[in-house]
PDB file of N, CA and C in Angstrom:
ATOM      1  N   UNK A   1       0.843  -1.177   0.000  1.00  0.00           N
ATOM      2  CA  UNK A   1       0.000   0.000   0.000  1.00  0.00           C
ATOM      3  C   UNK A   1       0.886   1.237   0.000  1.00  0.00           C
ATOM      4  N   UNK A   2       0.688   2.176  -0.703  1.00  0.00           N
ATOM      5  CA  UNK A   2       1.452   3.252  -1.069  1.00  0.00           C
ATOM      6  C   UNK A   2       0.862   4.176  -0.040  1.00  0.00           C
ATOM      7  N   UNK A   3       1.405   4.831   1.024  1.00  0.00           N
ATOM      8  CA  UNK A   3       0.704   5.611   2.031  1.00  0.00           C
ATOM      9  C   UNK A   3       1.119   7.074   1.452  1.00  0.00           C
ATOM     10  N   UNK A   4       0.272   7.889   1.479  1.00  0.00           N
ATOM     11  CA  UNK A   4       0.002   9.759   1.257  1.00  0.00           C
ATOM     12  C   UNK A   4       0.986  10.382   1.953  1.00  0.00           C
ATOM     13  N   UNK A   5       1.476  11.445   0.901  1.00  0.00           N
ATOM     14  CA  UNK A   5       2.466  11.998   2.061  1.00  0.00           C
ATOM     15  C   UNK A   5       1.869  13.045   3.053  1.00  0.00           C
ATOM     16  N   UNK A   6       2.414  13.819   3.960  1.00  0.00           N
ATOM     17  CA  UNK A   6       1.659  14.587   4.877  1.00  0.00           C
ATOM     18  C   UNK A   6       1.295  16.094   3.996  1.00  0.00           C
ATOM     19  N   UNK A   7       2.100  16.416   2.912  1.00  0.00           N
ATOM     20  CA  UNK A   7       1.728  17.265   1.754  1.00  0.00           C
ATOM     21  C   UNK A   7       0.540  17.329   1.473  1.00  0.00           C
ATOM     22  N   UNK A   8       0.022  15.938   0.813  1.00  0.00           N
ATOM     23  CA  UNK A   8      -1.117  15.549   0.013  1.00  0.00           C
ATOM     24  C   UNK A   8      -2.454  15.432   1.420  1.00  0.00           C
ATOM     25  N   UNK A   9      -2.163  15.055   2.154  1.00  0.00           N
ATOM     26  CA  UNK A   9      -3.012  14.778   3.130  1.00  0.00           C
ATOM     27  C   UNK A   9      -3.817  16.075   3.589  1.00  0.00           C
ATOM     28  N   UNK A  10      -2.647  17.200   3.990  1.00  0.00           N
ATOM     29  CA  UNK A  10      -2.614  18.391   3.850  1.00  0.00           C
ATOM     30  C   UNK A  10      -3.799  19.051   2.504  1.00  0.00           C
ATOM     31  N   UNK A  11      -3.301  19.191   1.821  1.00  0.00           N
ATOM     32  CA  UNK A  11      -3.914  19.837   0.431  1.00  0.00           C
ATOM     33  C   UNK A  11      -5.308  19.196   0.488  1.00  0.00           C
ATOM     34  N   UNK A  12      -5.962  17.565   0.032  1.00  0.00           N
ATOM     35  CA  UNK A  12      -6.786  17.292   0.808  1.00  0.00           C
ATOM     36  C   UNK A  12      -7.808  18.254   1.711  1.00  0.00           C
ATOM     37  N   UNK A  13      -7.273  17.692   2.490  1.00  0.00           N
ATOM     38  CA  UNK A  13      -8.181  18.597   3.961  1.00  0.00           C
ATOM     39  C   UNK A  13      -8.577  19.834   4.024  1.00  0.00           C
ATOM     40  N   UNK A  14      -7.293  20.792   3.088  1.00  0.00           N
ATOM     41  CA  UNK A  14      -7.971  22.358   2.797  1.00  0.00           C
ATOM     42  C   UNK A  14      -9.151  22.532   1.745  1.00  0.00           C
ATOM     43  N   UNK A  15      -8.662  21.859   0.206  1.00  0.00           N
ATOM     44  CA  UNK A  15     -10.055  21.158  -0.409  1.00  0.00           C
ATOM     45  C   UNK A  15     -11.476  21.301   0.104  1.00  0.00           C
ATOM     46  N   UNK A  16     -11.149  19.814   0.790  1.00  0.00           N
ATOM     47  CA  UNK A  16     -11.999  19.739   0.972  1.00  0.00           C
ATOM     48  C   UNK A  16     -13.069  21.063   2.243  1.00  0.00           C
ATOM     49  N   UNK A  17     -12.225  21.511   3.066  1.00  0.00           N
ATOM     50  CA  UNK A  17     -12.533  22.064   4.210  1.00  0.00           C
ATOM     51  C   UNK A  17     -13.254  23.467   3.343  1.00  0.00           C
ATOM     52  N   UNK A  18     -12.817  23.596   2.466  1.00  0.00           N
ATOM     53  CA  UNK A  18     -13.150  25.122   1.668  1.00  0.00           C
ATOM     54  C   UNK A  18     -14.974  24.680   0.910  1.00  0.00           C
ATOM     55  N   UNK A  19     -14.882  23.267   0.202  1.00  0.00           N
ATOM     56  CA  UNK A  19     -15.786  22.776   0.254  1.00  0.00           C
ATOM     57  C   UNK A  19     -16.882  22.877   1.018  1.00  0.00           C
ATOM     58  N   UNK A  20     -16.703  22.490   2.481  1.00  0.00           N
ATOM     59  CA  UNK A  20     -17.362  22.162   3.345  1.00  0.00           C
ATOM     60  C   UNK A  20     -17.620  23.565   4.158  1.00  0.00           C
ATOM     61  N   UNK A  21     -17.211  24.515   4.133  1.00  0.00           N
ATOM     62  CA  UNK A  21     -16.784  25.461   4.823  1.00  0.00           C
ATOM     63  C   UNK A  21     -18.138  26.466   4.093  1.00  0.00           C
ATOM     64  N   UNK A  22     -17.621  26.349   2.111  1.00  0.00           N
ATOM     65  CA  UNK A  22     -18.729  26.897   2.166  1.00  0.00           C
ATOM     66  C   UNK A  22     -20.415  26.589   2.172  1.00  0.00           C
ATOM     67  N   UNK A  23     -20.476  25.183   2.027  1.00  0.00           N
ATOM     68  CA  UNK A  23     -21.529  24.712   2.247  1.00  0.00           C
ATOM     69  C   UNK A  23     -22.357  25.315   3.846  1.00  0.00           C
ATOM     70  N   UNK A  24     -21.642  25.338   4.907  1.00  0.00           N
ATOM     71  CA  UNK A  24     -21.873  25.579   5.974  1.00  0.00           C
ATOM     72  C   UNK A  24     -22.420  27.215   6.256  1.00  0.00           C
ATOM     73  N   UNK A  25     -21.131  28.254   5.561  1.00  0.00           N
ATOM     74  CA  UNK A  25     -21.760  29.947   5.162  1.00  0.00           C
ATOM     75  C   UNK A  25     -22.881  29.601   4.857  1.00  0.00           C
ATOM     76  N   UNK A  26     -23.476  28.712   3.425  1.00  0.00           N
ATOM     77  CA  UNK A  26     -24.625  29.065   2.772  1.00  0.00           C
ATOM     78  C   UNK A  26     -25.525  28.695   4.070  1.00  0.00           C
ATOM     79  N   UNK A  27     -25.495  27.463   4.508  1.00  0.00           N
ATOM     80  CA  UNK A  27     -26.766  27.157   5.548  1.00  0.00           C
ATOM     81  C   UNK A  27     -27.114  28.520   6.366  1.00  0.00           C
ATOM     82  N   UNK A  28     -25.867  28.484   6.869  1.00  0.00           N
ATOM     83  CA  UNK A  28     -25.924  29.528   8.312  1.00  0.00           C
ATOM     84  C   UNK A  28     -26.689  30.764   7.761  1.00  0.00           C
ATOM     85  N   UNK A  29     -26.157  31.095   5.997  1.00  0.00           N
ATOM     86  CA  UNK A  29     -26.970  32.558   5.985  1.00  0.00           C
ATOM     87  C   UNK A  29     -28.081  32.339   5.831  1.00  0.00           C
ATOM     88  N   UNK A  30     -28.571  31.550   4.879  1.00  0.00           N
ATOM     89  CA  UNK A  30     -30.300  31.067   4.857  1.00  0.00           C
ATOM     90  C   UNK A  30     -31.234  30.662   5.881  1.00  0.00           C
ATOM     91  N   UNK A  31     -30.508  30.490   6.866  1.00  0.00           N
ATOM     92  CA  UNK A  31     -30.941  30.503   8.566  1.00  0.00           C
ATOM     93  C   UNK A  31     -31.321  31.766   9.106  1.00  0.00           C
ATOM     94  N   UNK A  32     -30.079  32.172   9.001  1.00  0.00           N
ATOM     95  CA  UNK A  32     -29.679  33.600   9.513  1.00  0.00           C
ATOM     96  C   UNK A  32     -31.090  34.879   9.045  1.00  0.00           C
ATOM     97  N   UNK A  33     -30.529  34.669   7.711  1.00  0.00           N
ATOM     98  CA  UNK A  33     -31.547  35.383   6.817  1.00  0.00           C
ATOM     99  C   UNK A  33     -33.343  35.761   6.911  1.00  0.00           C
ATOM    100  N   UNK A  34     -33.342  34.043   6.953  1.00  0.00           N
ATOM    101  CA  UNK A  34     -34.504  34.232   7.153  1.00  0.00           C
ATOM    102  C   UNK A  34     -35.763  34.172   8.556  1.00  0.00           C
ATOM    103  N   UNK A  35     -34.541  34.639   9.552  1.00  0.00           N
ATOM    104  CA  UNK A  35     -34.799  35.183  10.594  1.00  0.00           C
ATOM    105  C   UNK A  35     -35.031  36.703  10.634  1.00  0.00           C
ATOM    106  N   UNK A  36     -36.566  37.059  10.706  1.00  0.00           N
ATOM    107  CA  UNK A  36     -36.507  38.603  10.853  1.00  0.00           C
ATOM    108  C   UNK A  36     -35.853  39.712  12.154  1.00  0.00           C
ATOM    109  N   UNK A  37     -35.865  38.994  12.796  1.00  0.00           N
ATOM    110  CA  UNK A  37     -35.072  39.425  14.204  1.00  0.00           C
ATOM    111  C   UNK A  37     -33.267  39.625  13.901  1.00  0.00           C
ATOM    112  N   UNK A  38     -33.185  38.881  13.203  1.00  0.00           N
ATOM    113  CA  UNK A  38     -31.705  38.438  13.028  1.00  0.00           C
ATOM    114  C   UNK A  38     -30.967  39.932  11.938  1.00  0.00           C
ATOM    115  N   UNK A  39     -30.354  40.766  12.579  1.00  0.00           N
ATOM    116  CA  UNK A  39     -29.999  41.740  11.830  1.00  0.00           C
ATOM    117  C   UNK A  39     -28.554  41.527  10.780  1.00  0.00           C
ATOM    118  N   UNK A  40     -27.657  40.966  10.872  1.00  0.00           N
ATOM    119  CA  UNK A  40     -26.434  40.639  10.334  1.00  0.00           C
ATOM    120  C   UNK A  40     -26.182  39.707  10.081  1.00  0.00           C
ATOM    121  N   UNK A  41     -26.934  38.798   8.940  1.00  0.00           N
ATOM    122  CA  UNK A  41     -26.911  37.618   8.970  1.00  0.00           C
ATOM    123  C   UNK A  41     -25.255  37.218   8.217  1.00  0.00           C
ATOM    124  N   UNK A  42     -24.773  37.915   7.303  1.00  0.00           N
ATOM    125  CA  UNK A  42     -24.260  38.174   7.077  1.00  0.00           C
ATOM    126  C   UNK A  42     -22.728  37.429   7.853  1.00  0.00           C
ATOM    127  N   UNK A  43     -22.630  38.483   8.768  1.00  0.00           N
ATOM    128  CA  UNK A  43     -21.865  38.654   9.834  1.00  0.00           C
ATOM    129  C   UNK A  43     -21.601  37.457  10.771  1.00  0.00           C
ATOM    130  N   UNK A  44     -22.930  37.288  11.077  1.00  0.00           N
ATOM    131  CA  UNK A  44     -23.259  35.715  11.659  1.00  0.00           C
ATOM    132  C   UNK A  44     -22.790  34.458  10.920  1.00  0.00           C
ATOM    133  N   UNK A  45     -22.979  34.293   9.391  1.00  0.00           N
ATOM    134  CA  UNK A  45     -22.716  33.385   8.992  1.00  0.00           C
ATOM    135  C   UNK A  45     -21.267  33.060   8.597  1.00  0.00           C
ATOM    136  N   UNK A  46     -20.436  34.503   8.529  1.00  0.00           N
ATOM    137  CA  UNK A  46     -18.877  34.057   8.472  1.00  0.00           C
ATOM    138  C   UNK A  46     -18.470  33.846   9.378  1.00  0.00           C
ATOM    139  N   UNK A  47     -18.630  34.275  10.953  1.00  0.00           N
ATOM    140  CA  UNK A  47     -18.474  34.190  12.174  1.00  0.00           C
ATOM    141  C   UNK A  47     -18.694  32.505  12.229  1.00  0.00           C
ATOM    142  N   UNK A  48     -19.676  31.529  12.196  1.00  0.00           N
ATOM    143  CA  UNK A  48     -19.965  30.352  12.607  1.00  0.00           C
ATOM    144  C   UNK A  48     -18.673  29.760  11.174  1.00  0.00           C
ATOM    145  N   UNK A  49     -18.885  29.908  10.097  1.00  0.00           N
ATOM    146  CA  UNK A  49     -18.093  28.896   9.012  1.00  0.00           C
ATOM    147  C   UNK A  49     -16.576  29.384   9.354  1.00  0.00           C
ATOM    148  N   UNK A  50     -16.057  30.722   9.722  1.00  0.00           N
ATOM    149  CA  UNK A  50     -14.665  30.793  10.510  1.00  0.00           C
ATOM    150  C   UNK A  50     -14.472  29.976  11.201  1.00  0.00           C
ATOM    151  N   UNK A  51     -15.098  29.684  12.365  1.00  0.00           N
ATOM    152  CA  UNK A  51     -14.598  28.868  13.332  1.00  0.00           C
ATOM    153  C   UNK A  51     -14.692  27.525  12.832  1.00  0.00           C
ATOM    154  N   UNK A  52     -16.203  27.251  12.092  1.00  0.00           N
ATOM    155  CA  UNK A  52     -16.118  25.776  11.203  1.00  0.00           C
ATOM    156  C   UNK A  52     -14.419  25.521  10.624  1.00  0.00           C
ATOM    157  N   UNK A  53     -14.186  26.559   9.814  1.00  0.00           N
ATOM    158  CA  UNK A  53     -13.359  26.462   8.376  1.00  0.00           C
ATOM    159  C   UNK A  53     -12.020  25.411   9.583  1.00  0.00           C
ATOM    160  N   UNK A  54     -11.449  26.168  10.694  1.00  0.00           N
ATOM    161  CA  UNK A  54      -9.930  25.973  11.335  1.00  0.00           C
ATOM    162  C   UNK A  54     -10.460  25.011  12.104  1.00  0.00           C
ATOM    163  N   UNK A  55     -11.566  24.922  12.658  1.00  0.00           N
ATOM    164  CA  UNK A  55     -11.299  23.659  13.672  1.00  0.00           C
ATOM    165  C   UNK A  55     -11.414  22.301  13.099  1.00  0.00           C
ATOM    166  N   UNK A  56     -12.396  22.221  11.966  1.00  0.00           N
ATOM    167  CA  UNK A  56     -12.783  21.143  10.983  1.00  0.00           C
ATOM    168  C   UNK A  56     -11.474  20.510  10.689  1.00  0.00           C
ATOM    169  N   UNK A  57     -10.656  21.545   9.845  1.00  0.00           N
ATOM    170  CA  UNK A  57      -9.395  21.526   9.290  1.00  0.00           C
ATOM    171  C   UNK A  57      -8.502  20.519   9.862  1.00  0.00           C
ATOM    172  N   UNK A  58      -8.700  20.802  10.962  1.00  0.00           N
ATOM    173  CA  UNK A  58      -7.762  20.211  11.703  1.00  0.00           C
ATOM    174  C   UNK A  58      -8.404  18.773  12.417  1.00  0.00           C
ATOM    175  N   UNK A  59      -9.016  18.745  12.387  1.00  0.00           N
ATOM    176  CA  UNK A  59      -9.789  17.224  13.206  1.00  0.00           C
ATOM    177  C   UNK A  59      -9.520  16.669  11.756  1.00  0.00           C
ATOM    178  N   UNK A  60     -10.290  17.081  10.074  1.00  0.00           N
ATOM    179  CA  UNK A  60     -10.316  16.037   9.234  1.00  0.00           C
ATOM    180  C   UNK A  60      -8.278  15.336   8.939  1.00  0.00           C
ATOM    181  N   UNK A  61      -7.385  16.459   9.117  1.00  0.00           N
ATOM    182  CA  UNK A  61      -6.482  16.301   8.814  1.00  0.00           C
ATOM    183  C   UNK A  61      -5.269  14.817   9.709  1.00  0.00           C
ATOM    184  N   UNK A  62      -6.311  14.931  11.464  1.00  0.00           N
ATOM    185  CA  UNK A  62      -5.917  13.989  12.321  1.00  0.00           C
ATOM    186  C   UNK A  62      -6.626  13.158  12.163  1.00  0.00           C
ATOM    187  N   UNK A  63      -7.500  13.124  11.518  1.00  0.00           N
ATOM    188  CA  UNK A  63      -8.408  11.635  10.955  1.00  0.00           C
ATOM    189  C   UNK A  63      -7.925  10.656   9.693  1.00  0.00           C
ATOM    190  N   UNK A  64      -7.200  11.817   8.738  1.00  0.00           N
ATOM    191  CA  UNK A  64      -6.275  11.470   7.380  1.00  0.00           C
ATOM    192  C   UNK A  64      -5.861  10.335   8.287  1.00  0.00           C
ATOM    193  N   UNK A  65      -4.723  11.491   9.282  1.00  0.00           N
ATOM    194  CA  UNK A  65      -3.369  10.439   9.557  1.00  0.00           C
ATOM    195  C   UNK A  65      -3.621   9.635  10.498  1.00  0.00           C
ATOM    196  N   UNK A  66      -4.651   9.337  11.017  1.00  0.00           N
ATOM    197  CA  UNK A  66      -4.763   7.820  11.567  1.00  0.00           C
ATOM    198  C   UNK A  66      -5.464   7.104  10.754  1.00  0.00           C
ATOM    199  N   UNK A  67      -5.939   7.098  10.033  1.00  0.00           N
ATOM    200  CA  UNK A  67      -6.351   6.085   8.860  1.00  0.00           C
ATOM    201  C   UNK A  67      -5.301   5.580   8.161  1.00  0.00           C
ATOM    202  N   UNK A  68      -3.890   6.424   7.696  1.00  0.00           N
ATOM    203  CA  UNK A  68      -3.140   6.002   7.400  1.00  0.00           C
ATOM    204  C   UNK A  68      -1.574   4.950   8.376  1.00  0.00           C
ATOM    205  N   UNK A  69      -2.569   5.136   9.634  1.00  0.00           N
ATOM    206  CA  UNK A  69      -1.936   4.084  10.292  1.00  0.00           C
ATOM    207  C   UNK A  69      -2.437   2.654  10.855  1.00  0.00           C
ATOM    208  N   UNK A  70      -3.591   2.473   9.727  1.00  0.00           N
ATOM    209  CA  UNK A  70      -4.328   1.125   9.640  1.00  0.00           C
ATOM    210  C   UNK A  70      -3.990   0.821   8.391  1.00  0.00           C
ATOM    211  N   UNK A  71      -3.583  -0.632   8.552  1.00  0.00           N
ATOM    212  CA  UNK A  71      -2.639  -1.498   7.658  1.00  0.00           C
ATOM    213  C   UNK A  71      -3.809  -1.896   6.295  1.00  0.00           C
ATOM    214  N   UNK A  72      -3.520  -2.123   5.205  1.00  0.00           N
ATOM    215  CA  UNK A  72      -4.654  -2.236   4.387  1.00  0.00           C
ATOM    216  C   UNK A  72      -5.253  -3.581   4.436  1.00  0.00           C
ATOM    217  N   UNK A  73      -6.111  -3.480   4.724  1.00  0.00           N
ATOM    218  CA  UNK A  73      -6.544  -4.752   4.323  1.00  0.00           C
ATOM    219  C   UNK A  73      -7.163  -4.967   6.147  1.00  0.00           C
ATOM    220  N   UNK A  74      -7.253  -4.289   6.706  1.00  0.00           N
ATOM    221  CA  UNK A  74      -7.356  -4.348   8.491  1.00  0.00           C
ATOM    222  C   UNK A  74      -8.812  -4.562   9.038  1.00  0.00           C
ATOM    223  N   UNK A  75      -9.444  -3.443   8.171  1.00  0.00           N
ATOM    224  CA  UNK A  75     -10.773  -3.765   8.693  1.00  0.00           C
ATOM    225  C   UNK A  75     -11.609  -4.495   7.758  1.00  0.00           C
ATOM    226  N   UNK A  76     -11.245  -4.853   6.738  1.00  0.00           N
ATOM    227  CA  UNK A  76     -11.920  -6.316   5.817  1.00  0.00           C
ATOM    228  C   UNK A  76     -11.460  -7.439   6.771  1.00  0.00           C
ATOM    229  N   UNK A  77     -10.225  -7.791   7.052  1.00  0.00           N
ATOM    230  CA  UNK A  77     -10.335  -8.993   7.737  1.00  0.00           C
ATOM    231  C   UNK A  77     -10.579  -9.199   9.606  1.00  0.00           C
ATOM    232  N   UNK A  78     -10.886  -7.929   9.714  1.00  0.00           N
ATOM    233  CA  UNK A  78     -12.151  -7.887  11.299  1.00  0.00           C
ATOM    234  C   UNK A  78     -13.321  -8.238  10.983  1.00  0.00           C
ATOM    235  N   UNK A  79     -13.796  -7.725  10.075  1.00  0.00           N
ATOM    236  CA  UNK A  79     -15.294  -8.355   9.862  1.00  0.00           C
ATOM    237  C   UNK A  79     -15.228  -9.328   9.022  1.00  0.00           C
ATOM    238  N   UNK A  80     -14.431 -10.165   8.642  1.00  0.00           N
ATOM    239  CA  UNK A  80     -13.867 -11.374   7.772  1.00  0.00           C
ATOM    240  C   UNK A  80     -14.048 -12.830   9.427  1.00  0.00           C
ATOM    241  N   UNK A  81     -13.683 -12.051  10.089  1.00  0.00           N
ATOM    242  CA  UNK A  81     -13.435 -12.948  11.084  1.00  0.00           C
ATOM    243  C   UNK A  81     -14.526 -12.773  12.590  1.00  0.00           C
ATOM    244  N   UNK A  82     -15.506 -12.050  12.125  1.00  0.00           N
ATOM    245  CA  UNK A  82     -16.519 -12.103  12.815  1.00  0.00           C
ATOM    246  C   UNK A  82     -17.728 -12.866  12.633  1.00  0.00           C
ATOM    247  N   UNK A  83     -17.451 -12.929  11.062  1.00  0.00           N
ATOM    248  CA  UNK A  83     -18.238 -13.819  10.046  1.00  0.00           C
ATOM    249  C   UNK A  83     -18.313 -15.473  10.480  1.00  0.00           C
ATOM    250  N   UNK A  84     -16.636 -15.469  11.316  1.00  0.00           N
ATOM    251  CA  UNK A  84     -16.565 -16.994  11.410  1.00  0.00           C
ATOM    252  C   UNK A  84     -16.769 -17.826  11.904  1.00  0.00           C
TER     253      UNK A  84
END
C-alpha cells in the first residue's frame, strides 16, 4: 500500500474544508436570513463557518493520519473474522 504523504493529506483537507466550509456559510446565511429578528446575517454566517473552516481543518487532517496508520486490508479482515 502506497501511504500519502503529509503534503497531500494536507492539500486534501484544505479542499476539501473550503468545500465544506462553504456549504456551511450558505446554511448559516439562509438561517440567519430568514430570521426577521436576526440583523447581520451576514456577519453571523462568516463568524460560525470561521470557526467551522480551522477547527474542521484540523480534526479532518488527524483523521487522514490515523487512517493512514491502519494497515490495508485491516478492517476487511475484522469483519472477515466475525463472520466466522
Amino acid at each position: 500500500m502506497t501511504r500519502e504523504s503529509r503534503a497531500r493529506s494536507i492539500l486534501k483537507a484544505i479542499t476539501w474544508r473550503l468545500i465544506a466550509t462553504l456549504t456551511t456559510f450558505t446554511i448559516a446565511y439562509l438561517i440567519f436570513s430568514s430570521d426577521a429578528k436576526c440583523d447581520d446575517a451576514l456577519t453571523k454566517s462568516t463568524y460560525v463557518a470561521g470557526i467551522e473552516l480551522f477547527l474542521k481543518l484540523a480534526i479532518y487532517y488527524f483523521h487522514e493520519r490515523l487512517w493512514q496508520m491502519v494497515p490495508e486490508g485491516a478492517v476487511r479482515n475484522i469483519f472477515k473474522s466475525k463472520k466466522s
